[in-house]
C-alpha atoms as a PDB file:
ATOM      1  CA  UNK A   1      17.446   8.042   0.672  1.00  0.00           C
ATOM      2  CA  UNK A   2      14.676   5.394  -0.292  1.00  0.00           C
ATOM      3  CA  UNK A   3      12.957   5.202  -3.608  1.00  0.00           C
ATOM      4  CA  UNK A   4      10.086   3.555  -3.838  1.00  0.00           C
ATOM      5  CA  UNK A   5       8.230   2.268  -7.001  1.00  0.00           C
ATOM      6  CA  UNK A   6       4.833   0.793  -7.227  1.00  0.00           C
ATOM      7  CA  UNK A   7       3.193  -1.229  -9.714  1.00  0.00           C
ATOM      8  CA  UNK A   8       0.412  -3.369 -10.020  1.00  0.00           C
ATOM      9  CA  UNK A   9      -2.478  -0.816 -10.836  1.00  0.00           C
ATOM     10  CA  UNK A  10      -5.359  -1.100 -13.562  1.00  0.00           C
ATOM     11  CA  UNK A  11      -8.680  -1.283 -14.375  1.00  0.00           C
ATOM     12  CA  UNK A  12     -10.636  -4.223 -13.209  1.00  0.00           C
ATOM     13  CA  UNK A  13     -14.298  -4.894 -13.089  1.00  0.00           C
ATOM     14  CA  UNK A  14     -16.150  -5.295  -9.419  1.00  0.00           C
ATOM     15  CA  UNK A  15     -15.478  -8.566  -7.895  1.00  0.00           C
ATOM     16  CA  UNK A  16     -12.301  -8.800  -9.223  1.00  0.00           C
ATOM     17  CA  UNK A  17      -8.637  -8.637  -7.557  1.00  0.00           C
ATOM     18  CA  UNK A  18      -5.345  -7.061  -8.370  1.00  0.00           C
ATOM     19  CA  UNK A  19      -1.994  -7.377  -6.528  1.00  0.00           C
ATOM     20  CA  UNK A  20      -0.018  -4.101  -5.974  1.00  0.00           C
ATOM     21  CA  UNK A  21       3.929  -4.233  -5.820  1.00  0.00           C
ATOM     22  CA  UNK A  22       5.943  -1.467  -4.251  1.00  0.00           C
ATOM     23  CA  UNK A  23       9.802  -2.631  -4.787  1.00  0.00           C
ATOM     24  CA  UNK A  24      12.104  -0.222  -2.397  1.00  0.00           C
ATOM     25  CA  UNK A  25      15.455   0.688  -2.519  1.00  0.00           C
ATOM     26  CA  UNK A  26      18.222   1.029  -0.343  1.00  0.00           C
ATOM     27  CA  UNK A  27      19.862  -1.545   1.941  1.00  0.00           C
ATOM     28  CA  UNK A  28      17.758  -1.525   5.295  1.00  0.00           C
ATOM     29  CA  UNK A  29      14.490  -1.904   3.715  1.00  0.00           C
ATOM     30  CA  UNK A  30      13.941  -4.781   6.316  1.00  0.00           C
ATOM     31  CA  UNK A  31      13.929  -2.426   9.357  1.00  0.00           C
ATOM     32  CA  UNK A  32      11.023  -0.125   7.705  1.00  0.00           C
ATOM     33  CA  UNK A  33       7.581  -0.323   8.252  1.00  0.00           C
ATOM     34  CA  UNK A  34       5.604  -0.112   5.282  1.00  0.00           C
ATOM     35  CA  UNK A  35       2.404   1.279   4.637  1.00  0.00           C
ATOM     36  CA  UNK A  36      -0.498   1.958   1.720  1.00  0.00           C
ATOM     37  CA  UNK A  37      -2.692   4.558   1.436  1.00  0.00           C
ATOM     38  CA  UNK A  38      -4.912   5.706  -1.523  1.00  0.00           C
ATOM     39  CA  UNK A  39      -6.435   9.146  -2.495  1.00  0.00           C
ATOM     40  CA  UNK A  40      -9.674   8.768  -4.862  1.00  0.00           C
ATOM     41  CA  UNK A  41     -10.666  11.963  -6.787  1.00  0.00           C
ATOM     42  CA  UNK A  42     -12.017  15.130  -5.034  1.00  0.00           C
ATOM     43  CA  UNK A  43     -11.384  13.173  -1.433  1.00  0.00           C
ATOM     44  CA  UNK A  44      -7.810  13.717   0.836  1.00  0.00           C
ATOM     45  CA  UNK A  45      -5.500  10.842   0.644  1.00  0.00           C
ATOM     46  CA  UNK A  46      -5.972   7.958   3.448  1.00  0.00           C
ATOM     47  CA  UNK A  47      -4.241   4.764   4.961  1.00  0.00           C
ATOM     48  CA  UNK A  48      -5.014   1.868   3.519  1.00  0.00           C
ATOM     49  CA  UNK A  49      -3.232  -1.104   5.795  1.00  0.00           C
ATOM     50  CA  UNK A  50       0.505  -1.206   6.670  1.00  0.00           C
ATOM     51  CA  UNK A  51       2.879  -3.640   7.999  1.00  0.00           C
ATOM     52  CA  UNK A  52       5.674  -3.305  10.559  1.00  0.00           C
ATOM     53  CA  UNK A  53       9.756  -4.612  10.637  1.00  0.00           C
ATOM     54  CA  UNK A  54       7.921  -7.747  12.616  1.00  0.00           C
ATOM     55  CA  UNK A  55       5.614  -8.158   9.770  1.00  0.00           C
ATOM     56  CA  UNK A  56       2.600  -7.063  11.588  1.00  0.00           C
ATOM     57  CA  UNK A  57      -0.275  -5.941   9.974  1.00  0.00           C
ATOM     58  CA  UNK A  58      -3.277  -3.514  10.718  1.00  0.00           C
ATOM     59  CA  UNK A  59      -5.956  -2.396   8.067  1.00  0.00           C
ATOM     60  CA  UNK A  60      -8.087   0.497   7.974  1.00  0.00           C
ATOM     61  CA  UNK A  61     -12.090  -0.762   8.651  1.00  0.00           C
ATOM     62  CA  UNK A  62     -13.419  -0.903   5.034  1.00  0.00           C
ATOM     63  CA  UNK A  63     -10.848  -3.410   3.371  1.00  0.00           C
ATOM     64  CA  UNK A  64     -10.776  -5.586   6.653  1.00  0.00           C
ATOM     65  CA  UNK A  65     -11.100  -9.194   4.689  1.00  0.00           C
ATOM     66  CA  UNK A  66     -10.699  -7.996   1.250  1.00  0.00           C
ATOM     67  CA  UNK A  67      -6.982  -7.034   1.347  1.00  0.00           C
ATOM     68  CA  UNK A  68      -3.873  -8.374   2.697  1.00  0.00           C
ATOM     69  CA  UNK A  69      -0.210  -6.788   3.320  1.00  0.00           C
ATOM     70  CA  UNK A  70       2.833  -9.022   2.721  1.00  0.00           C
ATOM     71  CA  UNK A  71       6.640  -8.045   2.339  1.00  0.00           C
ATOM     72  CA  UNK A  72       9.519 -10.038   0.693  1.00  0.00           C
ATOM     73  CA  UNK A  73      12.447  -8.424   2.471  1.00  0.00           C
ATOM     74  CA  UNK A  74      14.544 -10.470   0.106  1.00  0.00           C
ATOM     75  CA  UNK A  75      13.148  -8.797  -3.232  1.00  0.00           C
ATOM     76  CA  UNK A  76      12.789  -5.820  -0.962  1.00  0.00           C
ATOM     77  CA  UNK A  77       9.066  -5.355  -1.699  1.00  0.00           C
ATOM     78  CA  UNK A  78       5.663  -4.681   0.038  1.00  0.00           C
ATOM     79  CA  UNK A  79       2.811  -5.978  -1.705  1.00  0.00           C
ATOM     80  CA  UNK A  80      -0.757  -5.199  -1.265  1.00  0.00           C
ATOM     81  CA  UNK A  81      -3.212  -8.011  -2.305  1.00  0.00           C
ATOM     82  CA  UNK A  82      -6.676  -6.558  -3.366  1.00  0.00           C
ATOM     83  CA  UNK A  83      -9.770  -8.729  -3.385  1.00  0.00           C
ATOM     84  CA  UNK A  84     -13.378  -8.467  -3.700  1.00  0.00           C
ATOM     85  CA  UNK A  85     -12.807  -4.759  -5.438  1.00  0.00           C
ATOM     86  CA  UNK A  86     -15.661  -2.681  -5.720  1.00  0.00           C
ATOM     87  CA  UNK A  87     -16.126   1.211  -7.195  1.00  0.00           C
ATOM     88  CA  UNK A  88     -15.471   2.481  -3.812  1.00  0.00           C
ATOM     89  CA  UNK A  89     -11.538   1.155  -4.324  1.00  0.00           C
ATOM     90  CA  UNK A  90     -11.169   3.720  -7.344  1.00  0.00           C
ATOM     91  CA  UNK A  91      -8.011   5.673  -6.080  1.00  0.00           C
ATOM     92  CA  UNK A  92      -4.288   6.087  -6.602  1.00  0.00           C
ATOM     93  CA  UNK A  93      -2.358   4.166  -4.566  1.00  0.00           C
ATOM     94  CA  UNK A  94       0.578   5.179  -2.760  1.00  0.00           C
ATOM     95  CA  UNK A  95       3.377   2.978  -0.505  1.00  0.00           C
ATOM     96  CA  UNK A  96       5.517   4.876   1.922  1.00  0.00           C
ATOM     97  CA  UNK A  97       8.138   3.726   4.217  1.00  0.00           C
ATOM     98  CA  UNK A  98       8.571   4.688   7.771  1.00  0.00           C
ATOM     99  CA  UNK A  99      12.170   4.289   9.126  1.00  0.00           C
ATOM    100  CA  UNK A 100      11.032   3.951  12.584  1.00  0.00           C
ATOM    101  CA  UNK A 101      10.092   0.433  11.979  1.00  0.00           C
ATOM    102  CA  UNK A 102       6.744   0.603  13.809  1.00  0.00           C
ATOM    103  CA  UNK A 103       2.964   0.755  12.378  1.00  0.00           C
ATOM    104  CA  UNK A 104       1.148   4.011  11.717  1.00  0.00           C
ATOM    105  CA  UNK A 105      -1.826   5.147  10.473  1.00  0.00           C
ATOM    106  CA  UNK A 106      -0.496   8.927  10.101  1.00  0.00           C
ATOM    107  CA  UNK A 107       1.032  10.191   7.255  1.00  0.00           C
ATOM    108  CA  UNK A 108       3.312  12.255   8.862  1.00  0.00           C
ATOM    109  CA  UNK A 109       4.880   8.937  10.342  1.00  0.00           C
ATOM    110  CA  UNK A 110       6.025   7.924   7.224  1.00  0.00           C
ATOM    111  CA  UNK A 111       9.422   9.461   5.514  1.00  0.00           C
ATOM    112  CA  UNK A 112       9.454   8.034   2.324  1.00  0.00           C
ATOM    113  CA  UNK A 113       6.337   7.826  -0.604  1.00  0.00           C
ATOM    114  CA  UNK A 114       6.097   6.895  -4.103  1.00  0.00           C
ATOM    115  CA  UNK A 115       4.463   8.441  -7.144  1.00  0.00           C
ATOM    116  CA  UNK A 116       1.248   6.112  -7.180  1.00  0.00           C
ATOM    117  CA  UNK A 117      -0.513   4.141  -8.904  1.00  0.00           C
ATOM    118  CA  UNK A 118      -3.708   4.071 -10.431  1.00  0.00           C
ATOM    119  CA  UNK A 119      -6.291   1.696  -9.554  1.00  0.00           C
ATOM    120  CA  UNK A 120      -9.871   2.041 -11.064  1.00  0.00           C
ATOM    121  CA  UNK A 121     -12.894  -0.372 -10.798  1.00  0.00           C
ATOM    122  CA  UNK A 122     -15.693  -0.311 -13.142  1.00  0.00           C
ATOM    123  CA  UNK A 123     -19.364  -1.890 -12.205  1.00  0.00           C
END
């Protein structure tokens, strides 16, 4: 079983950035894929970007160039760097895992998901 805890959320005016942490446990976090996906009020959750046991990356269209995907596999952590924020960002944010190590955009790839966390961006 893998926990997974996120962090990072908050409010933060347009233009601005926040960093998201999502710190896993367990002992084969490095074989995972991770991904991010958000779900803003009255809309279905969706993937956000994701990154794969060979740390690479793919991002849905609308935060090409404005967010970036890292992990520490040492700290055991996926981060998800958020830049150039506008309204459009409001959402929670959720990190899952996916044991089978490679990238998806489809929820039902993933086996493991946090509780969220909130990210809200004023104009």
């Amino acid at each position: 079983q893998v926990q997974l805890v996120e962090s990072g959320g908050g409010l933060v005016q347009a233009g601005g950035s926040l960093r998201l942490s999502c710190a896993a446990s367990g002992r084969t976090f490095s074989n995972y894929a991770m991904g991010w996906f958000r779900q803003a009020p009255g809309k279905e959750r969706e993937f956000v970007a994701c990154i794969n046991w060979l740390t690479r990356t793919y991002y849905t269209d609308s935060v090409k160039g404005r967010f970036t995907i890292s992990r520490d596999n040492g700290k055991s952590t996926v981060y998800l760097q958020m830049n150039s924020l506008n309204p459009e960002d409001t959402a929670v944010y959720y990190c899952a895992a996916n044991r089978g190590g490679g990238y998806s955009s489809e929820e039902r790839e993933y086996d493991y998901w946090g509780q969220g966390t909130q990210v809200t961006v004023s104009s």
